[in-house]
Protein backbone atom coordinates (compact mmCIF):
# COMPACT_ATOMS: atom_id res chain seq x y z
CA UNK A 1 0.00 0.00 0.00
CA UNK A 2 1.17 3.61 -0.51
CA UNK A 3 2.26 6.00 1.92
CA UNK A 4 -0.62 8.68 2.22
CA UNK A 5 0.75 11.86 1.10
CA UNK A 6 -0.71 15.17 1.55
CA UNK A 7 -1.11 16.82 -1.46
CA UNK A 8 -2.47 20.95 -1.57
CA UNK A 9 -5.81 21.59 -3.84
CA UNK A 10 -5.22 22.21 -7.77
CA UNK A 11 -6.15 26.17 -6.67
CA UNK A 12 -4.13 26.79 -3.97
CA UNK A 13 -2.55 30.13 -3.70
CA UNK A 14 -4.43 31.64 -6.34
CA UNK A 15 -6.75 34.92 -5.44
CA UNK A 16 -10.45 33.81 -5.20
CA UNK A 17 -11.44 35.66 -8.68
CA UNK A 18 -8.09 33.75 -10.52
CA UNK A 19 -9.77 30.47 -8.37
CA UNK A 20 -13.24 31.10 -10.01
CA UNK A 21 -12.06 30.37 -13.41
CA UNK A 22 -9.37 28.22 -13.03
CA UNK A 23 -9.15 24.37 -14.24
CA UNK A 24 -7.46 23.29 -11.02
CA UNK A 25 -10.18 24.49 -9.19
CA UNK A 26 -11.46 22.35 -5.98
CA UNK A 27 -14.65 22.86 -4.32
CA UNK A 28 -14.10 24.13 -0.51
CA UNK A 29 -16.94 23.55 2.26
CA UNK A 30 -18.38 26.67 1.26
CA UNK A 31 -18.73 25.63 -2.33
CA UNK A 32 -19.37 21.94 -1.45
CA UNK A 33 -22.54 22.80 1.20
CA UNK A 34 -23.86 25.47 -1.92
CA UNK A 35 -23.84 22.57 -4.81
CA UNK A 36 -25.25 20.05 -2.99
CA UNK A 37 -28.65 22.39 -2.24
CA UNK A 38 -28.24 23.65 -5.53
CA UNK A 39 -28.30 19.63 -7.08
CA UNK A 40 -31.32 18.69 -4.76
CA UNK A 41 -33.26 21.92 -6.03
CA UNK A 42 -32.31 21.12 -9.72
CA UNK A 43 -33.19 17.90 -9.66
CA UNK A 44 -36.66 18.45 -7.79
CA UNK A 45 -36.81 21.19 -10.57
CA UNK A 46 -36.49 18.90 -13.89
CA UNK A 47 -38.69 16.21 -12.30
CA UNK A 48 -41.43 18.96 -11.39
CA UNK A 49 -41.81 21.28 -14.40
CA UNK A 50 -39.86 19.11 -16.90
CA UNK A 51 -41.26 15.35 -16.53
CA UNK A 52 -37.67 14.75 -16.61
CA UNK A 53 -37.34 11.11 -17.93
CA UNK A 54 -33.40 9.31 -17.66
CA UNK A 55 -32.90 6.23 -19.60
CA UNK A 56 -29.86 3.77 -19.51
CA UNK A 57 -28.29 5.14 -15.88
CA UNK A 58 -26.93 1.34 -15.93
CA UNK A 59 -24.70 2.71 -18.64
CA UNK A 60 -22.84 5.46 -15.93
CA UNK A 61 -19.48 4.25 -15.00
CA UNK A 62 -19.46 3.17 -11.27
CA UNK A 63 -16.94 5.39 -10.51
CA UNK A 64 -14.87 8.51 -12.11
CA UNK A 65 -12.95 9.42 -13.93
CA UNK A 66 -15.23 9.63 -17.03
CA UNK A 67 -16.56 12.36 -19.69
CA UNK A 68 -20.48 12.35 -20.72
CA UNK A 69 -21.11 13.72 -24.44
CA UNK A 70 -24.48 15.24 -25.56
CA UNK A 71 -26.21 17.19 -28.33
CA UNK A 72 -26.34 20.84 -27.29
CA UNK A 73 -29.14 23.00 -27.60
CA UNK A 74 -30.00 24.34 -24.47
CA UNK A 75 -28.88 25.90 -21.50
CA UNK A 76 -30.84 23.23 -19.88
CA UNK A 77 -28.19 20.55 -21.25
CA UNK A 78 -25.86 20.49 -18.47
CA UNK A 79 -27.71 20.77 -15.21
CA UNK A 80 -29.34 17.94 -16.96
CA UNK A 81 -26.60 15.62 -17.33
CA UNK A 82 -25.21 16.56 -14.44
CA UNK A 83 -28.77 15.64 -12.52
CA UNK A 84 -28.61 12.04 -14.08
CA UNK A 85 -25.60 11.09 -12.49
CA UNK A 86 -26.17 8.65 -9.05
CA UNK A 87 -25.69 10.94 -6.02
CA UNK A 88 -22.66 10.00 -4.80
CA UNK A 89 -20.88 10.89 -8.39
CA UNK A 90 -22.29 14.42 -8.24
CA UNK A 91 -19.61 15.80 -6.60
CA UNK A 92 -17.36 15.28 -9.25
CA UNK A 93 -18.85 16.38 -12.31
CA UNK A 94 -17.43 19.47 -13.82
CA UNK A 95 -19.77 20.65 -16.77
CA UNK A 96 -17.24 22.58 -19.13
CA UNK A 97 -18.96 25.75 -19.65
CA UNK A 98 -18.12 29.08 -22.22
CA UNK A 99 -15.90 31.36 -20.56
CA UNK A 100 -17.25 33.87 -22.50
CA UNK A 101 -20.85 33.27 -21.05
CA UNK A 102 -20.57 32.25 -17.88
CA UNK A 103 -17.42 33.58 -16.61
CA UNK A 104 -17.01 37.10 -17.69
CA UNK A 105 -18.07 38.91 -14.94
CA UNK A 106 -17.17 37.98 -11.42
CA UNK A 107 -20.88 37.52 -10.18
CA UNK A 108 -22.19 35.03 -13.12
CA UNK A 109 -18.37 33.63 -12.67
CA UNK A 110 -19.18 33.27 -8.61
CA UNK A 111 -22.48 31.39 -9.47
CA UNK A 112 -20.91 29.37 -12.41
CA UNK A 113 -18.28 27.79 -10.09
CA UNK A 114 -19.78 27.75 -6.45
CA UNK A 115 -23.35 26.20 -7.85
CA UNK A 116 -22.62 24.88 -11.33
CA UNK A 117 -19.20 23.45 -10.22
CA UNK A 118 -18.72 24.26 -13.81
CA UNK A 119 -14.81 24.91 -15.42
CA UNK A 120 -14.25 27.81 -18.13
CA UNK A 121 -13.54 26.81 -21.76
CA UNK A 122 -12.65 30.05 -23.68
CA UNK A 123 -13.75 29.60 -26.89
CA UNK A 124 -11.55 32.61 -28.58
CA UNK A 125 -8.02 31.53 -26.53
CA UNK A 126 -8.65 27.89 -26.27
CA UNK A 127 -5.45 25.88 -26.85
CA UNK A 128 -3.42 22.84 -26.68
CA UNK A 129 -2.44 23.87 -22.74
CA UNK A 130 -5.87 24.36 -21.59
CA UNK A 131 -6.99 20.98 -23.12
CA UNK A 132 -3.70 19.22 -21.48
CA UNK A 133 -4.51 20.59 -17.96
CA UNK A 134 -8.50 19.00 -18.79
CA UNK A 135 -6.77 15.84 -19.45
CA UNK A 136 -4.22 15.66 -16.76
CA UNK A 137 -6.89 16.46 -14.19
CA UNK A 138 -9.34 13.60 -15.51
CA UNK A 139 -6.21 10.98 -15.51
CA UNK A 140 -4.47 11.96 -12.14
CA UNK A 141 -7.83 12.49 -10.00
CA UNK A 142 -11.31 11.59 -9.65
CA UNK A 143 -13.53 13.55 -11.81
CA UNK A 144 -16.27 13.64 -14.99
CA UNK A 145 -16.32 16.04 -17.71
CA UNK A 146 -19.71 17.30 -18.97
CA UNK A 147 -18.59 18.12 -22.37
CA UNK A 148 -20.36 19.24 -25.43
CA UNK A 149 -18.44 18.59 -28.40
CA UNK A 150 -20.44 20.83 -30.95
CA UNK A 151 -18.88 23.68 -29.49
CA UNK A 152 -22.16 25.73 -28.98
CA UNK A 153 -25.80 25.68 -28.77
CA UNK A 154 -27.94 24.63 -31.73
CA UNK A 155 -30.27 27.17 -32.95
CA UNK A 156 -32.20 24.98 -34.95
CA UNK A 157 -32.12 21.72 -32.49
CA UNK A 158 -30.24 19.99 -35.31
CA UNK A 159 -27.44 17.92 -33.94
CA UNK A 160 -24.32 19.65 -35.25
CA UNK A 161 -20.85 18.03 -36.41
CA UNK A 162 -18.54 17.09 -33.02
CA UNK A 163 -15.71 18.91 -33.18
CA UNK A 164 -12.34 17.01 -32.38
CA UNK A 165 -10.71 19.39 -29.07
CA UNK A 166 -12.26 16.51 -26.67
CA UNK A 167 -9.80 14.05 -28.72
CA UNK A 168 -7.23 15.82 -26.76
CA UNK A 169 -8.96 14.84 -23.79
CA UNK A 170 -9.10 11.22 -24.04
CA UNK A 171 -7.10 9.92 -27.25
CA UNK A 172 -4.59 7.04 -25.77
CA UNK A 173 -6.44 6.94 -22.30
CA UNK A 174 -8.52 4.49 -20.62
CA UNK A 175 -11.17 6.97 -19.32
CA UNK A 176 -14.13 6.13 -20.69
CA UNK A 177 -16.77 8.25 -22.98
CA UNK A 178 -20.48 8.00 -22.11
CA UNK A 179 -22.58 9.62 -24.72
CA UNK A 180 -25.86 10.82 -24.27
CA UNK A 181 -28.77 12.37 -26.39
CA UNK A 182 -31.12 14.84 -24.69
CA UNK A 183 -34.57 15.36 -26.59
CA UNK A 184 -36.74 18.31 -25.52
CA UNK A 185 -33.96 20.74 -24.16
CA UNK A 186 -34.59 23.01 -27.51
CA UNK A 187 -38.44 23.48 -27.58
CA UNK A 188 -38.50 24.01 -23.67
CA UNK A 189 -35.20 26.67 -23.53
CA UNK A 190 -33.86 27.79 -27.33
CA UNK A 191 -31.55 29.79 -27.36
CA UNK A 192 -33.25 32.83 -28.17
CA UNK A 193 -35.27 32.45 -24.85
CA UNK A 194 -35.13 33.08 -21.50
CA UNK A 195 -37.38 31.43 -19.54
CA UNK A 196 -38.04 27.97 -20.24
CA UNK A 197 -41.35 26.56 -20.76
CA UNK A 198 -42.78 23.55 -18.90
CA UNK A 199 -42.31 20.92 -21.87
CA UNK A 200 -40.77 17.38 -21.10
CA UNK A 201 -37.11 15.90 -21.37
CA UNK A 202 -35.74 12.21 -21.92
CA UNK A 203 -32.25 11.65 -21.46
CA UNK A 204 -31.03 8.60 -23.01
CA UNK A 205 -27.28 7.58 -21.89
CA UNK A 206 -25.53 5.28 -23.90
CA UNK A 207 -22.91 2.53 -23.75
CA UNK A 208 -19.74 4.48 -23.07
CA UNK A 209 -16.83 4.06 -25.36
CA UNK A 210 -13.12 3.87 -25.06
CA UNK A 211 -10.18 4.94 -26.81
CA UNK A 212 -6.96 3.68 -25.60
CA UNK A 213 -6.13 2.35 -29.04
CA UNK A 214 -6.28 5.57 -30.59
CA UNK A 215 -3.37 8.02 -30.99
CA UNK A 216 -3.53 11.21 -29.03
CA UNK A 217 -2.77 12.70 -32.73
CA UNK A 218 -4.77 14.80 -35.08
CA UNK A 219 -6.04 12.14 -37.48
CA UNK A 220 -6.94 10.27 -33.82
CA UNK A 221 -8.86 13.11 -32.72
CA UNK A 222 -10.72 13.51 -36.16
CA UNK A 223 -11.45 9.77 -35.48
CA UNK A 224 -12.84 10.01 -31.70
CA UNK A 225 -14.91 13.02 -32.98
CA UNK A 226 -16.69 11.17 -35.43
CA UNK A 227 -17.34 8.30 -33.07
CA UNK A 228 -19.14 9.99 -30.70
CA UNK A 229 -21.33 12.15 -33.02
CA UNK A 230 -22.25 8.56 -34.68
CA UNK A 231 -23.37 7.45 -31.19
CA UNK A 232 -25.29 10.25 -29.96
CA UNK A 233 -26.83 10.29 -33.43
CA UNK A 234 -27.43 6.84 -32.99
CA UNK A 235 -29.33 7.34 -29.52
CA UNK A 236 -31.16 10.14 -31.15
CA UNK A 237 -32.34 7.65 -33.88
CA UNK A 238 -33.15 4.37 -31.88
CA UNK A 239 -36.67 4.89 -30.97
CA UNK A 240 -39.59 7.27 -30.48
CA UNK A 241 -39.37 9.48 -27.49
CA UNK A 242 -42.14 9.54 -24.41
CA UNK A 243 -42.58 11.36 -21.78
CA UNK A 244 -43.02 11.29 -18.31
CA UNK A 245 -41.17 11.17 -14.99
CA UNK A 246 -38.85 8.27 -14.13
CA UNK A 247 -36.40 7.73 -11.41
């Protein structure tokens, strides 16, 4: 057995607003006591006003590390996904959210990290470095990535091509890939609106997938990409849709 060794949070020594949007970030008690209110609220949320219906939870790893992959079309995507996880995996899932959006000021970046838990992505400065701290964080620790690899919301609900940064992520590793089609998200909350409306969403997780056999290279990346968009597409495509609540 090893020696336990203390080791300092990711985010230590950094000034609270550098904390807020960095990828290192750990949760605190502070931040720990605020998501888990904010999780039980959410989830009584979709259930009540959304008729929130989750199939294929078997499919969710047991344990982390592990990234979930959906269509994206909503704001309502990721508090979703992140609501479908068992309980005790909650804690570690880090929706990757537009810096741009939901970090730019320091009171929608406060709210993004201390009830979202989620990590910036910034779409304009994105590079190679911020995508190798992602993946050394989901390979050294415990944690899941909600990740949505069209980049941005649909305006149309039309599942858009995957783009290949989360081949980065997970080309040559073991971590697994669960993807995951949400149906609904876009007629309740478009883009283009504020407020949702009280229409129903089904969740369907899939098998995940792996992709230790594929080189963390461009062509690799390309590869993983179009994977996953032929699996959510897949989900999207298996059957009708129904509605109603299920746990």
């Amino acid at each position: 057995m090893e020696d336990w060794q203390y080791k300092p949070a990711g985010d230590h020594g950094l000034k609270p607003e550098e904390s807020l949007r960095s990828l290192r970030r750990e949760a605190g008690l502070g931040a720990t006591i605020t998501q888990s209110a904010w999780r039980l609220a959410v989830r009584a949320y979709l259930r009540g006003y959304h008729r929130l219906r989750v199939e294929g939870v078997e499919n969710v790893p047991a344990s982390p590390s592990f990234v979930m992959v959906a269509n994206h079309s909503s704001h309502l995507d990721a508090i979703t996904l992140a609501a479908a996880l068992p309980w005790p995996l909650r804690r570690f899932a880090f929706p990757i959210a537009a810096g741009d959006v939901f970090f730019e000021t320091p009171a929608v970046a406060l709210f993004s990290a201390m009830m979202l838990n989620a990590l910036p992505m910034w779409r304009k400065s994105c590079g190679p470095h911020a995508m190798q701290q992602l993946r050394e964080r989901l390979i050294s620790e415990p944690t899941i990535y909600v990740l949505f690899p069209e980049g941005t919301r649909s305006r149309d609900g039309n599942l858009g091509r995957f783009k290949p940064g989360l081949g980065m992520i997970v080309a040559g590793s073991e971590v697994p890939v669960v993807p995951c089609y949400l149906h609904g998200a876009h007629a309740a909350c478009p883009a283009d609106r504020k407020l949702p409306r009280p229409l129903p969403l089904h969740l369907r997780i899939g098998a995940p997938l792996q992709f230790s056999a594929i080189k963390n290279e461009r062509a690799g990346w390309q590869e993983i990409a179009a994977q996953l968009e032929a699996a959510v597409t897949a989900l999207r495509d298996r059957a009708p849709f129904s509605g109603g609540p299920q746990s």
